[in-house]
C-alpha atoms as a PDB file:
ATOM      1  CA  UNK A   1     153.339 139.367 -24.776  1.00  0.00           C
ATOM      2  CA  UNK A   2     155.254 142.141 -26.932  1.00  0.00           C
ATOM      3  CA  UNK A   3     153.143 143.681 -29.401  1.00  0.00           C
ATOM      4  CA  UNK A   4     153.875 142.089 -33.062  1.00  0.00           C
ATOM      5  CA  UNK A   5     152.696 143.663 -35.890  1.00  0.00           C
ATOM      6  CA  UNK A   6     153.354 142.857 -39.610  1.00  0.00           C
ATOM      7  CA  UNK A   7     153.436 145.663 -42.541  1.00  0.00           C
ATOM      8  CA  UNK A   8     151.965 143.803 -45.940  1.00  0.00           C
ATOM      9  CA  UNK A   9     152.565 146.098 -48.349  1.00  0.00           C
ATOM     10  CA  UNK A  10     155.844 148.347 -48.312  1.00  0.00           C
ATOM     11  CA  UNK A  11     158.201 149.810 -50.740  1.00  0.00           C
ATOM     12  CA  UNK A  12     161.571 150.455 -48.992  1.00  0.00           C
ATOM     13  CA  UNK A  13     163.834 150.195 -51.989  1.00  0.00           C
ATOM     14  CA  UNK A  14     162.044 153.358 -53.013  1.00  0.00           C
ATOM     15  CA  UNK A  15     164.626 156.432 -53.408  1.00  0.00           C
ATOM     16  CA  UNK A  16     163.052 158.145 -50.808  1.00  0.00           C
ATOM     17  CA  UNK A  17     163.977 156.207 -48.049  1.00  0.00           C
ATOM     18  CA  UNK A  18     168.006 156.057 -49.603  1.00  0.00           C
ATOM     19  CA  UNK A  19     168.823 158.572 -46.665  1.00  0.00           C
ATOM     20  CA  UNK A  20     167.631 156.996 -43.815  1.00  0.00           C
ATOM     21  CA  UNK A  21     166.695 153.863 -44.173  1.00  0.00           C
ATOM     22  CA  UNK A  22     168.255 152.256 -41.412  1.00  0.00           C
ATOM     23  CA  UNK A  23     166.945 154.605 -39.048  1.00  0.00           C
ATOM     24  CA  UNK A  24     163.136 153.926 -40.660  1.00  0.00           C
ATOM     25  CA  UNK A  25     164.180 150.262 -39.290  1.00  0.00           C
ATOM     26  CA  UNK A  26     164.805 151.376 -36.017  1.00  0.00           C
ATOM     27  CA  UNK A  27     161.719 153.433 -35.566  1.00  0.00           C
ATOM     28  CA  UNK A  28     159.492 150.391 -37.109  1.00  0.00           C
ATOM     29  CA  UNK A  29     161.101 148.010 -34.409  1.00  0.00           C
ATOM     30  CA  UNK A  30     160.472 150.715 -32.053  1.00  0.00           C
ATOM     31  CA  UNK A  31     156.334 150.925 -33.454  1.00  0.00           C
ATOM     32  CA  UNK A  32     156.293 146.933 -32.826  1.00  0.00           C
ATOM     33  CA  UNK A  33     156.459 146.478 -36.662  1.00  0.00           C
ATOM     34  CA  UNK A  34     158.583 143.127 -36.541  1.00  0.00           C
ATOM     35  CA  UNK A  35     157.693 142.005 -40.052  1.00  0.00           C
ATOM     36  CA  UNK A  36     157.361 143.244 -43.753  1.00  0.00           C
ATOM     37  CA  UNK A  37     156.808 142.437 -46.940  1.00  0.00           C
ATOM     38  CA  UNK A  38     158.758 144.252 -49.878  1.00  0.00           C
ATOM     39  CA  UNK A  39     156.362 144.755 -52.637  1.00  0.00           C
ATOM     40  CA  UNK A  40     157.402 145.151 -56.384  1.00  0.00           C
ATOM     41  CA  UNK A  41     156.039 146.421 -59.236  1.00  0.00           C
ATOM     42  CA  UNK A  42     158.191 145.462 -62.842  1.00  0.00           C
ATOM     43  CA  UNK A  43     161.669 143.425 -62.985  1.00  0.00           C
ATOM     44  CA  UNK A  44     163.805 146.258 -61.951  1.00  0.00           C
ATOM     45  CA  UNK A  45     162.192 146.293 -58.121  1.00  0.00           C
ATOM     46  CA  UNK A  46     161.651 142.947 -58.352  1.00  0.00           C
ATOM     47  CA  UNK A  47     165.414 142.424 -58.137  1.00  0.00           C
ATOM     48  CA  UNK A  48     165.392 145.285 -55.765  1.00  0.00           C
ATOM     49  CA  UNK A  49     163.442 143.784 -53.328  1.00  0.00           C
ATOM     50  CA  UNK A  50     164.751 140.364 -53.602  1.00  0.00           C
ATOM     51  CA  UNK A  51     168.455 141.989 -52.712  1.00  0.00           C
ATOM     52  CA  UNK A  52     166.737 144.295 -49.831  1.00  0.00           C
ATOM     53  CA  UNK A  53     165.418 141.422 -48.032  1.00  0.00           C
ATOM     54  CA  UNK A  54     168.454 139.118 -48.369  1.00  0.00           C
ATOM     55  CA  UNK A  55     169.693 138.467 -44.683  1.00  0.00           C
ATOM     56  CA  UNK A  56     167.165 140.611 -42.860  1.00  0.00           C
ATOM     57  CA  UNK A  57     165.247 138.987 -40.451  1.00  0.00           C
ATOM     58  CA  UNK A  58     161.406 139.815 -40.602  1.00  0.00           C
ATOM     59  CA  UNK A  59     162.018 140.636 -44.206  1.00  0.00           C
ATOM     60  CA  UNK A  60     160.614 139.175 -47.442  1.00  0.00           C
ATOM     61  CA  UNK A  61     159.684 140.070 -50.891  1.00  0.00           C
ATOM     62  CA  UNK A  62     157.505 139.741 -53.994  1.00  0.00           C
ATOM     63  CA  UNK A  63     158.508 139.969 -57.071  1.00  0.00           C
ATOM     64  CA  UNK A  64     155.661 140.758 -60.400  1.00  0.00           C
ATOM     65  CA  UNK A  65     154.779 143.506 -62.739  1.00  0.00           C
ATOM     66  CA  UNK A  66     152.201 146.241 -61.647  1.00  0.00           C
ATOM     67  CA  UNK A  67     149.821 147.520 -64.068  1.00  0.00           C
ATOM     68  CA  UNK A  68     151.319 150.573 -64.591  1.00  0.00           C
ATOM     69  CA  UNK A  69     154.450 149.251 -66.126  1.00  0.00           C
ATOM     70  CA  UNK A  70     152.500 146.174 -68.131  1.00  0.00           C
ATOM     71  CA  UNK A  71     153.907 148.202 -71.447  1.00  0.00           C
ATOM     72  CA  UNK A  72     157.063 147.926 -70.888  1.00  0.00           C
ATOM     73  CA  UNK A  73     157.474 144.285 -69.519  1.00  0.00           C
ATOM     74  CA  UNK A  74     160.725 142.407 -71.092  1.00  0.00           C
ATOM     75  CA  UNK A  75     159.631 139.324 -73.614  1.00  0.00           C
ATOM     76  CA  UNK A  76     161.827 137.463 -71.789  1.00  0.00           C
ATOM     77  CA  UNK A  77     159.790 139.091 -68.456  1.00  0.00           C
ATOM     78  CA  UNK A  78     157.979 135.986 -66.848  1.00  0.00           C
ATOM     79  CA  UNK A  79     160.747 133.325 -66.925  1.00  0.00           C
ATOM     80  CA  UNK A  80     163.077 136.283 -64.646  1.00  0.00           C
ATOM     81  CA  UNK A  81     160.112 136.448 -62.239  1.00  0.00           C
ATOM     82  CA  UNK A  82     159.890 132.614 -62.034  1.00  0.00           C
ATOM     83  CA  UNK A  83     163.478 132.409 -61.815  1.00  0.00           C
ATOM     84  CA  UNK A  84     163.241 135.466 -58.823  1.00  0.00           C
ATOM     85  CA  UNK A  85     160.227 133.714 -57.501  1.00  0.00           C
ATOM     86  CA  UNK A  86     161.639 130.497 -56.473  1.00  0.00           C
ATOM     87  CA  UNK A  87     164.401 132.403 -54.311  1.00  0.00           C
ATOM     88  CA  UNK A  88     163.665 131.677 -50.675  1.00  0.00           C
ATOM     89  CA  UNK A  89     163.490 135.302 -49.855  1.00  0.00           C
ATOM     90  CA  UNK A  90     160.386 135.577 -52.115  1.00  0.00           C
ATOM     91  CA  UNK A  91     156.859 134.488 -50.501  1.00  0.00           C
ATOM     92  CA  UNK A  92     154.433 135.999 -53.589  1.00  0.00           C
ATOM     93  CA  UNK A  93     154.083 137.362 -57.077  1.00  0.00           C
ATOM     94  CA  UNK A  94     152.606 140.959 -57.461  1.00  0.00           C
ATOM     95  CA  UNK A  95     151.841 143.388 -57.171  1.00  0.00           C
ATOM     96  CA  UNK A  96     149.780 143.157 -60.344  1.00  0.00           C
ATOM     97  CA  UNK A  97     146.181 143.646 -61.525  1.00  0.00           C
ATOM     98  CA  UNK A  98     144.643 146.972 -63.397  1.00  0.00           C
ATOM     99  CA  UNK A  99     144.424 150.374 -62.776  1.00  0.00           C
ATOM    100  CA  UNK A 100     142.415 152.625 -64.796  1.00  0.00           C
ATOM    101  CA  UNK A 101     142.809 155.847 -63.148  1.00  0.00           C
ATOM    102  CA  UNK A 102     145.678 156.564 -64.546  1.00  0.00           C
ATOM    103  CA  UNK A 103     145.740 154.336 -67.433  1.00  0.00           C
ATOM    104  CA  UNK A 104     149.536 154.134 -67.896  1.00  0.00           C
ATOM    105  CA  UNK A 105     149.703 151.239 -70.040  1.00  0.00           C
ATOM    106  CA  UNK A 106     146.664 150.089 -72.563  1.00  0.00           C
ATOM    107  CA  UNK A 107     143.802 148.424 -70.785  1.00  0.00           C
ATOM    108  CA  UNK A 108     144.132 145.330 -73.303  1.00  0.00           C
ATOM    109  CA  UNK A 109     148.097 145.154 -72.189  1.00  0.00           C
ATOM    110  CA  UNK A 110     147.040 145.365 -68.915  1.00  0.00           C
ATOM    111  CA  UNK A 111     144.746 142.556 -69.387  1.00  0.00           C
ATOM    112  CA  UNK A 112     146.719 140.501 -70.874  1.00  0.00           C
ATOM    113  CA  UNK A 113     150.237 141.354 -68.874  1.00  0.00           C
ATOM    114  CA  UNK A 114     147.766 140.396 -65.579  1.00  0.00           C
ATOM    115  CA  UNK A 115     146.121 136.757 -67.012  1.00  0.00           C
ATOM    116  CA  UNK A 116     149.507 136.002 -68.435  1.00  0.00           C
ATOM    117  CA  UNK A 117     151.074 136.574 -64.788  1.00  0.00           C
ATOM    118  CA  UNK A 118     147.700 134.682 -62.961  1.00  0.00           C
ATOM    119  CA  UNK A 119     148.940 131.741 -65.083  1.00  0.00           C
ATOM    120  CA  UNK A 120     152.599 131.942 -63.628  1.00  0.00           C
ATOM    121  CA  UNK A 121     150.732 132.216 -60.093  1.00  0.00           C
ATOM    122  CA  UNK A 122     149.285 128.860 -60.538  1.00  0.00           C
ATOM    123  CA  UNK A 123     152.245 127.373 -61.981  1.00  0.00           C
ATOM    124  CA  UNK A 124     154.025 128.101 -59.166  1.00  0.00           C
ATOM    125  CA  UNK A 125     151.361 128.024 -56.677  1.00  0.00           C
ATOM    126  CA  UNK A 126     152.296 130.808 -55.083  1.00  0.00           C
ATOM    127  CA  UNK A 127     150.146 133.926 -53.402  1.00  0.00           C
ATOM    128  CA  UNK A 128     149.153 136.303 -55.401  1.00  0.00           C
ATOM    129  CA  UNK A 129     149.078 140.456 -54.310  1.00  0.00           C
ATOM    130  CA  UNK A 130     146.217 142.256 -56.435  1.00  0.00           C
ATOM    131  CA  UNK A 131     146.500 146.052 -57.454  1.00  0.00           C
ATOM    132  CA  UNK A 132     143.072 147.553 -58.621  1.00  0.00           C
ATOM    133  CA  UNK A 133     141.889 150.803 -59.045  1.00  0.00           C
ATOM    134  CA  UNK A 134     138.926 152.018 -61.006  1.00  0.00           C
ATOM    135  CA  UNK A 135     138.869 148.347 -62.671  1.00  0.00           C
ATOM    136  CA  UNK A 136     137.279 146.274 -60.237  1.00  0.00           C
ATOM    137  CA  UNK A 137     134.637 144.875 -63.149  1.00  0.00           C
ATOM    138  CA  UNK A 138     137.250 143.992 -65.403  1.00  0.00           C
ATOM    139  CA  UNK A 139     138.988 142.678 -62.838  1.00  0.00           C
ATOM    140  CA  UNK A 140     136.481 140.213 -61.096  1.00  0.00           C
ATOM    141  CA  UNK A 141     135.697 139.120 -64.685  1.00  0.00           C
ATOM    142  CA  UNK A 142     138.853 137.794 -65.132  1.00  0.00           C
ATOM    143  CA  UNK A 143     139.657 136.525 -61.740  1.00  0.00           C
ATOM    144  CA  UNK A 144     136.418 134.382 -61.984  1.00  0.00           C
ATOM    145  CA  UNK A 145     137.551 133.139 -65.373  1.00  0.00           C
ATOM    146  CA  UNK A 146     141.242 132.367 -65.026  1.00  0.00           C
ATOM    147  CA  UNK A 147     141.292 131.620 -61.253  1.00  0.00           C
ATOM    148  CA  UNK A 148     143.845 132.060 -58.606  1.00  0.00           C
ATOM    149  CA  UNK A 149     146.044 129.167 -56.829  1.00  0.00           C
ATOM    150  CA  UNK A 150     145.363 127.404 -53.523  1.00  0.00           C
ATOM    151  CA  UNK A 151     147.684 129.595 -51.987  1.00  0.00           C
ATOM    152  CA  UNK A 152     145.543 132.434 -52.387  1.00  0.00           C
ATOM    153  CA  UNK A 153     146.340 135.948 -52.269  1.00  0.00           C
ATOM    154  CA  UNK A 154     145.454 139.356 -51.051  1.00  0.00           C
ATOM    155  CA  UNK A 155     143.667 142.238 -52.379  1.00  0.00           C
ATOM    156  CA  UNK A 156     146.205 145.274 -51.366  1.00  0.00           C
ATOM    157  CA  UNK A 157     145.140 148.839 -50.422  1.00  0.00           C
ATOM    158  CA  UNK A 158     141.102 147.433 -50.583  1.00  0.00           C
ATOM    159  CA  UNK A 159     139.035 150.479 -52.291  1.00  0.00           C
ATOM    160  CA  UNK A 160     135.796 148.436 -52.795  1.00  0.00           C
ATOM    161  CA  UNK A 161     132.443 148.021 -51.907  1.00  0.00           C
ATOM    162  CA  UNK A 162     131.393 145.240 -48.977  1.00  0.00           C
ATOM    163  CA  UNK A 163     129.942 143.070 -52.304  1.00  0.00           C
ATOM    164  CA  UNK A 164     133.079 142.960 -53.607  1.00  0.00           C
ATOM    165  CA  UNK A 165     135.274 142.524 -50.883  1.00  0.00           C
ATOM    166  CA  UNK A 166     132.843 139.373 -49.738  1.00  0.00           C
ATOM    167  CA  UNK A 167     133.367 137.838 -53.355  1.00  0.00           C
ATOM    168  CA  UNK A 168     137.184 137.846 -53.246  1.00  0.00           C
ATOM    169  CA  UNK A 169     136.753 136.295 -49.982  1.00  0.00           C
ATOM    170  CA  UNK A 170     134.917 133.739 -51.576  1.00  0.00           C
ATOM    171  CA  UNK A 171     137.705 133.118 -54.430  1.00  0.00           C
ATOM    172  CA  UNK A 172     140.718 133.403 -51.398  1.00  0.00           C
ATOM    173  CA  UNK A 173     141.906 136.248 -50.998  1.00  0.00           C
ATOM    174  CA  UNK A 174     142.441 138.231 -47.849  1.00  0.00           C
ATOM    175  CA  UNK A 175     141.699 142.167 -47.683  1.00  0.00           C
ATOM    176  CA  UNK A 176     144.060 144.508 -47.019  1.00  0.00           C
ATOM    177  CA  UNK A 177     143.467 147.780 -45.074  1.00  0.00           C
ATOM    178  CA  UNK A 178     146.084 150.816 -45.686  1.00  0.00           C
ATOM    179  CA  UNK A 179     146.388 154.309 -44.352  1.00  0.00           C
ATOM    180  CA  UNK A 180     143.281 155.706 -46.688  1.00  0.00           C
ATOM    181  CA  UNK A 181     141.046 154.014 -43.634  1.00  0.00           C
ATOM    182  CA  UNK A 182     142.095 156.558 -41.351  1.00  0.00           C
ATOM    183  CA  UNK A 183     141.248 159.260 -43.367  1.00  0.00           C
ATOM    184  CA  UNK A 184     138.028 161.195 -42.460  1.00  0.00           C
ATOM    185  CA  UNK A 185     134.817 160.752 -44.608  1.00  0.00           C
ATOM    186  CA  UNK A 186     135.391 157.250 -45.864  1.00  0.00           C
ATOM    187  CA  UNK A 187     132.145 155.539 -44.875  1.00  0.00           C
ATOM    188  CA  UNK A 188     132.642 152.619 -46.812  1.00  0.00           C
ATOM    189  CA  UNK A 189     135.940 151.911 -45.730  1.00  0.00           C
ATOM    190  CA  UNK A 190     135.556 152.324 -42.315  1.00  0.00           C
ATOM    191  CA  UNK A 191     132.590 150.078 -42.986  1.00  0.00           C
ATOM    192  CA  UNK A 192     134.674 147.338 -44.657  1.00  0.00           C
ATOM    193  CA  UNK A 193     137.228 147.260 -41.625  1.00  0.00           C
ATOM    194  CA  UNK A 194     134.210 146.509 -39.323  1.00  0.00           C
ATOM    195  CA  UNK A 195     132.440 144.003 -41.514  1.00  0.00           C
ATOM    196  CA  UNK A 196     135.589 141.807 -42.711  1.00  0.00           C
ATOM    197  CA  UNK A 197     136.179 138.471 -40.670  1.00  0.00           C
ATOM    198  CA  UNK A 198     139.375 138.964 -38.317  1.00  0.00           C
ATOM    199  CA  UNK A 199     140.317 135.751 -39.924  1.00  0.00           C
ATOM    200  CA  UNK A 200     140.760 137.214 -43.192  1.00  0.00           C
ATOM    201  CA  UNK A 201     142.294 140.819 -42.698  1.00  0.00           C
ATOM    202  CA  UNK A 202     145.574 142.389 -43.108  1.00  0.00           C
ATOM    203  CA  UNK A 203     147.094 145.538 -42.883  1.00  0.00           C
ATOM    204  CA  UNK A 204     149.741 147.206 -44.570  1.00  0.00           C
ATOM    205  CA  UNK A 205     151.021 151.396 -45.416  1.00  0.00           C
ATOM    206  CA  UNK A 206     151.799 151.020 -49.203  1.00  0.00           C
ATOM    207  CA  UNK A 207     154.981 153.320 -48.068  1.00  0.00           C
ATOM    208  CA  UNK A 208     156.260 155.597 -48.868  1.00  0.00           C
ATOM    209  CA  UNK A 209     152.149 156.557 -50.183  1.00  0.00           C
ATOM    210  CA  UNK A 210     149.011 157.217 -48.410  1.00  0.00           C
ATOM    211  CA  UNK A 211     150.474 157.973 -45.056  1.00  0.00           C
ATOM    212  CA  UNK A 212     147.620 157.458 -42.551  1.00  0.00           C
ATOM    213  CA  UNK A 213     146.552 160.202 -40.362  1.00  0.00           C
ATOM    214  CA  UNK A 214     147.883 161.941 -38.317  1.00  0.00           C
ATOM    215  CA  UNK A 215     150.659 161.844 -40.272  1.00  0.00           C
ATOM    216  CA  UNK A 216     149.152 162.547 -43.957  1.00  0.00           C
ATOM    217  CA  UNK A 217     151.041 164.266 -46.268  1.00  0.00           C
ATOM    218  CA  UNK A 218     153.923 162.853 -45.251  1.00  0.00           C
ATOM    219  CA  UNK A 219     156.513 160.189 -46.438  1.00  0.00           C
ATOM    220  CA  UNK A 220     154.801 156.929 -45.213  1.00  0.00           C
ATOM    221  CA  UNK A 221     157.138 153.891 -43.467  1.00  0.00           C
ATOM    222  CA  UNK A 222     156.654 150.709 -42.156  1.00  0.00           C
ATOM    223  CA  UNK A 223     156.110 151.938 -38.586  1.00  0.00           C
ATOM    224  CA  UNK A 224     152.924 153.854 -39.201  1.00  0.00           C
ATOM    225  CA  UNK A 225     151.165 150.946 -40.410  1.00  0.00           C
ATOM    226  CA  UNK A 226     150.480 150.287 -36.184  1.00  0.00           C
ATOM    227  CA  UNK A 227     148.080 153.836 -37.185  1.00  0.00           C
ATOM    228  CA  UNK A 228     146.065 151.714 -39.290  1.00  0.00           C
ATOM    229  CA  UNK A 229     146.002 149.174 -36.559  1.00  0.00           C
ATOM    230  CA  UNK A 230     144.385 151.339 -33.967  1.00  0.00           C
ATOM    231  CA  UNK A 231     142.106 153.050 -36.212  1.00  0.00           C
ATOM    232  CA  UNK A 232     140.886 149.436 -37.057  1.00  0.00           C
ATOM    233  CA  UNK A 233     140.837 147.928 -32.891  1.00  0.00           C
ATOM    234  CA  UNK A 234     138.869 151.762 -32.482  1.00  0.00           C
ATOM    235  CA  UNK A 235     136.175 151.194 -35.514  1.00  0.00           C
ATOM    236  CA  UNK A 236     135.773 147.415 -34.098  1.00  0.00           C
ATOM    237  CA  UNK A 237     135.583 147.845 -30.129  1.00  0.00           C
ATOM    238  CA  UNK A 238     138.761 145.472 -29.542  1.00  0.00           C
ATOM    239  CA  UNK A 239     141.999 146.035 -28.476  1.00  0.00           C
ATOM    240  CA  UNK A 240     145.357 146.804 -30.808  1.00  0.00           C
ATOM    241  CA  UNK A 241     146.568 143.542 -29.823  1.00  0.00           C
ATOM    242  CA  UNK A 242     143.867 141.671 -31.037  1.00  0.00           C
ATOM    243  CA  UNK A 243     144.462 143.739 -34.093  1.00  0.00           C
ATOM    244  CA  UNK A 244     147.653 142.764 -34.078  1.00  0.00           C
ATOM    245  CA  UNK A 245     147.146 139.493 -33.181  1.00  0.00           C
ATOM    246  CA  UNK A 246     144.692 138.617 -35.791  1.00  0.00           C
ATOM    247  CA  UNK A 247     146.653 139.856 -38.797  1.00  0.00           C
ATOM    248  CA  UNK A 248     149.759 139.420 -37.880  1.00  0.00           C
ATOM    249  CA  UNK A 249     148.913 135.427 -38.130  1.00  0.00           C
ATOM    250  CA  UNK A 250     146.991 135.845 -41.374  1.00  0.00           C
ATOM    251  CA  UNK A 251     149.707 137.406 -42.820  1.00  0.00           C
ATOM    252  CA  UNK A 252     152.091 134.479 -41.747  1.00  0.00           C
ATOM    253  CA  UNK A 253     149.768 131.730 -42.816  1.00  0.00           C
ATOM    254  CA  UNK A 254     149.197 133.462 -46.245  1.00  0.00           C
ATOM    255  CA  UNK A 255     152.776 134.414 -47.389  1.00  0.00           C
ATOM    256  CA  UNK A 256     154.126 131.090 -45.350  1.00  0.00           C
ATOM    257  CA  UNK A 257     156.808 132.671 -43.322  1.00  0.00           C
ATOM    258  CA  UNK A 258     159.174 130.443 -41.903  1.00  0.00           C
ATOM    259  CA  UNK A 259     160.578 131.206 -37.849  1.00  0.00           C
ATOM    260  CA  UNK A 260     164.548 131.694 -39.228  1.00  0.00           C
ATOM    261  CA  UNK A 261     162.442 135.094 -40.826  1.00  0.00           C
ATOM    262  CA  UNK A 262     160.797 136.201 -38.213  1.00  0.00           C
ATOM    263  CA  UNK A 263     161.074 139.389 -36.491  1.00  0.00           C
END
C-alpha cells in the first residue's frame, strides 16, 4: 500500500507560492501528500481558496475569518461565508478563534467576531478549525459556553498543555500537530504527540509558516508536512505508515471527504 498522507492546514493561495505552485504540487505528490485542506482566514481567502480547490482532486477548502482580521470583517460578512460554505468544495469554517500575541484586532472584537462565527458553525453543522495563541483561557471559556456542532472540529497548530488538549478532546475536537513539533527543546509538544490517542490526531504545515526541521527557515509546502509525520512515528515507536494511516483517516472522517476528491 502507497503511502497516503493528508496536509490539514495549508495556505497555497498565499503570494508566495504564485511562482511555482504547480511544481509545489508535484513535489507534494512526490512526498505522498495526496490530500489538503486550503485554510482561510477573512472573505478575501475565503473566496481564494474556494476557487483554488475547484476541480483539483485531493483538494478542499474552508472558508471563516481568523482573529487577526476580526476588525475588519464586512457587516454583510457571515451570510458570504454561509453562502461560500455550502459550496461542495468547502468541508469547514475557520480558521477562527483568538490570538493575543499579536493582538491585531481588539480582544472584545475578537470575542465577539469568534461566538458570532461558533453560531454559524452550528447552524450549518459544519467542522470547525480553531486558531489560538496566548488565549487559550478565554478561549475554553467560551467554547464551554457556546458549544461546537456534532461535526466537531480541530484545534490547528496545538500550542497547549496535555490538560488542555484532553479537554478539547472531550468537547470534539481533534489536535493538530505542525512543524513547531520538530523543533528542538519543545518538551511539551513532543509530549502531546506521544500522549494524544491515534484516533484523534492530525497533522498539518500551516504553509508557507513554521517549516519543520530540517528545513526551518524556509518557505513551508504541503510536502513537508510527511517531516512532521516521521518526527511523530519517531517520538511514538511506530512506523510512518501508521502515522499516516491513522491521520490520514481522521482527517477524512472529520472534514467528510467524499472518493470523487480524493487524491
Amino acid at each position: 500500500m502507497s503511502l497516503e498522507l493528508f496536509d490539514t492546514h495549508t495556505h497555497l493561495y498565499d503570494e508566495q507560492f504564485a511562482g511555482d505552485l504547480e511544481d509545489v504540487f508535484d513535489r507534494m505528490a512526490d512526498a505522498g501528500v495526496t490530500r489538503a485542506l486550503c485554510i482561510a482566514f477573512d472573505i478575501n481567502s475565503s473566496e481564494k481558496s474556494v476557487a483554488m480547490v475547484k476541480n483539483r482532486p485531493g483538494l478542499r477548502a474552508s472558508v471563516g475569518i481568523h482573529p487577526h482580521d476580526a476588525e475588519d470583517v464586512p457587516a454583510d460578512y457571515l451570510a458570504r461565508l454561509a453562502e461560500l460554505a455550502r459550496r461542495p468544495e468547502v468541508v469547514a469554517l475557520g480558521e477562527m478563534g483568538l490570538d493575543y500575541y499579536r493582538d491585531l484586532s481588539p480582544r472584545p472584537i475578537q470575542q465577539k467576531v469568534f461566538r458570532e462565527q461558533l453560531a454559524l458553525v452550528r447552524e450549518l453543522n459544519m467542522p470547525v478549525i480553531i486558531h489560538v495563541r496566548d488565549a487559550f483561557g478565554d478561549l475554553l471559556d467560551i467554547l464551554r459556553k457556546d458549544g461546537i456542532s456534532k461535526a466537531g472540529g480541530v484545534m490547528h497548530c496545538f500550542s497547549g498543555s496535555w490538560e488542555m488538549a484532553r479537554e478539547c478532546m472531550q468537547m470534539g475536537f481533534y489536535i493538530s500537530l505542525a512543524g513547531p513539533v520538530t523543533f528542538k527543546n519543545v518538551v511539551k509538544l513532543k509530549e502531546i504527540a506521544v500522549r494524544v490517542p491515534l484516533d484523534r490526531l492530525l497533522i498539518e504545515t500551516d504553509c508557507p509558516y513554521l517549516a519543520p526541521e530540517p528545513r526551518r527557515g524556509r518557505r513551508n509546502e504541503p510536502a513537508f508536512v510527511r517531516y512532521v509525520a516521521e518526527h511523530i512515528a519517531e517520538l511514538r515507536g511506530v512506523s510512518l505508515e501508521e502515522i499516516a494511516q491513522n491521520t490520514t483517516s481522521n482527517a477524512i472522517k472529520l472534514f467528510k471527504i467524499e472518493p470523487q476528491f480524493s487524491g
